[in-house]
C-alpha atoms as a PDB file:
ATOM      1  CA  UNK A   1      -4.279  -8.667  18.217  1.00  0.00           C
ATOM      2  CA  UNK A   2      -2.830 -11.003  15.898  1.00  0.00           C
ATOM      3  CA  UNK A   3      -0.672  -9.230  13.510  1.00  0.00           C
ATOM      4  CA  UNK A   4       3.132  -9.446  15.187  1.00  0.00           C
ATOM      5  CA  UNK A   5       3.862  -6.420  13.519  1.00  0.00           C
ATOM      6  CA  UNK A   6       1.086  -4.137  14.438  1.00  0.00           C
ATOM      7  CA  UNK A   7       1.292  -4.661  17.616  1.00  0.00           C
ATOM      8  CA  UNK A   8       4.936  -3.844  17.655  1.00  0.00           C
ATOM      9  CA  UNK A   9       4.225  -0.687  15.868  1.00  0.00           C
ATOM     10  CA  UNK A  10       1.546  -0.073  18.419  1.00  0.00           C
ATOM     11  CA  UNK A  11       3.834  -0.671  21.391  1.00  0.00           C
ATOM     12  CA  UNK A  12       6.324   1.918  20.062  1.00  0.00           C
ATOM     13  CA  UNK A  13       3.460   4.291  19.305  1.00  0.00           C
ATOM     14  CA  UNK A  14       2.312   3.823  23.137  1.00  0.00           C
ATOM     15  CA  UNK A  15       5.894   4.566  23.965  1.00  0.00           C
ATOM     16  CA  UNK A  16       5.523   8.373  22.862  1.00  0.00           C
ATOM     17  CA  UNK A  17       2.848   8.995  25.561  1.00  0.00           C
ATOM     18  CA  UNK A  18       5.095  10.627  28.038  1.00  0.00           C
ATOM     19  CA  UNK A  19       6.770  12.719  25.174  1.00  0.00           C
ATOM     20  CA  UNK A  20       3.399  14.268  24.414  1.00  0.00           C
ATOM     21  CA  UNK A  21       2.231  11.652  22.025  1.00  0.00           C
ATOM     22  CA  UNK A  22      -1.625  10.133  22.165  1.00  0.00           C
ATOM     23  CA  UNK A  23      -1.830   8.780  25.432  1.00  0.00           C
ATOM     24  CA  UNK A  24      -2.121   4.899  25.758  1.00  0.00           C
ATOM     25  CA  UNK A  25      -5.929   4.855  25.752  1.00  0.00           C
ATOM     26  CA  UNK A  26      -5.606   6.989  22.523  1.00  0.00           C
ATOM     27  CA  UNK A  27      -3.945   4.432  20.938  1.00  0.00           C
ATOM     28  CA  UNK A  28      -5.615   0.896  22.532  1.00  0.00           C
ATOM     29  CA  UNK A  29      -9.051   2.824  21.070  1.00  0.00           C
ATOM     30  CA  UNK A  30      -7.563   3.612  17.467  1.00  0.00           C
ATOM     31  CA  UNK A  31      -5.784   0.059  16.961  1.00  0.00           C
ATOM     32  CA  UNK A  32      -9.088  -1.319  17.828  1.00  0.00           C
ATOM     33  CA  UNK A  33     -10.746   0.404  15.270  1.00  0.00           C
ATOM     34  CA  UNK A  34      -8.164  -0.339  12.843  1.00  0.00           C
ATOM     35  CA  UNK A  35      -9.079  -3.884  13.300  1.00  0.00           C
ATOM     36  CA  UNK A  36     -12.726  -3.273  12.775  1.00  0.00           C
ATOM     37  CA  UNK A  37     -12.292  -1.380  10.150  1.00  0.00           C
ATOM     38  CA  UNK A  38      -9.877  -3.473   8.436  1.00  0.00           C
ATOM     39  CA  UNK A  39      -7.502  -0.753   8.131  1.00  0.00           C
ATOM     40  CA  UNK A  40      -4.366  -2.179   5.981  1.00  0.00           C
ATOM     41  CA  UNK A  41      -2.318   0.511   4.465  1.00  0.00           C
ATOM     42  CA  UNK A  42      -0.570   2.847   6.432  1.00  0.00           C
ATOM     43  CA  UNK A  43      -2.265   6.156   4.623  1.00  0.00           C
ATOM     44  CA  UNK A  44      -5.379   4.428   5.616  1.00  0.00           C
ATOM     45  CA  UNK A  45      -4.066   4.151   9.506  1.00  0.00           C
ATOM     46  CA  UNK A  46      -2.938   7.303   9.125  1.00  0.00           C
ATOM     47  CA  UNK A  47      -6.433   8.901   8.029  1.00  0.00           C
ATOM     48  CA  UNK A  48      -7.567   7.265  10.831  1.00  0.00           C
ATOM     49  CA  UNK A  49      -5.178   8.204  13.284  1.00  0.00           C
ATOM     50  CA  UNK A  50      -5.935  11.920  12.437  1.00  0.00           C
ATOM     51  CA  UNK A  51      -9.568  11.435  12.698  1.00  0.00           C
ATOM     52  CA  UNK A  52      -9.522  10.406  16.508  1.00  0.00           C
ATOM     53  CA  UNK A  53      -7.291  13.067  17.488  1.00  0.00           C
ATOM     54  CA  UNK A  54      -9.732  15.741  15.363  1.00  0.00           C
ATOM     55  CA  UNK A  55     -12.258  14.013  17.599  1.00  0.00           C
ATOM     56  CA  UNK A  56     -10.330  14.258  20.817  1.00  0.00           C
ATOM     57  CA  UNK A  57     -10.319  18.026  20.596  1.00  0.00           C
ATOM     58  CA  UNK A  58      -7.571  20.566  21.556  1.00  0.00           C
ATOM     59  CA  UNK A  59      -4.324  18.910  24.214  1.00  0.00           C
ATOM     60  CA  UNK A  60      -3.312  21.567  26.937  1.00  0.00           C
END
């Protein structure tokens, strides 16, 4: 990644995982397609962000 700030914001995202956040995969896979996507706003990453868990199904 090449934007300093994303991946700042990423690294604090990843931090959540053991407080029952998206694991670290979760988020490694969603930044990625943020990239590809060209995702620049943060409704947009948001949207996004939403979609993948929708996808991931129900956490026990």
């Amino acid at each position: 990644m090449k934007d300093p700030l994303f991946e700042a914001h990423l690294d604090r995202t990843m931090g959540y995982a053991t407080y029952g956040g998206a694991d670290v995969a979760e988020c490694r896979t969603t930044a990625a397609r943020a990239q590809e996507c060209g995702v620049g706003s943060r409704h947009e990453l948001t949207a996004l962000a939403r979609s993948a868990e929708m996808s991931a199904g129900p956490r026990y």
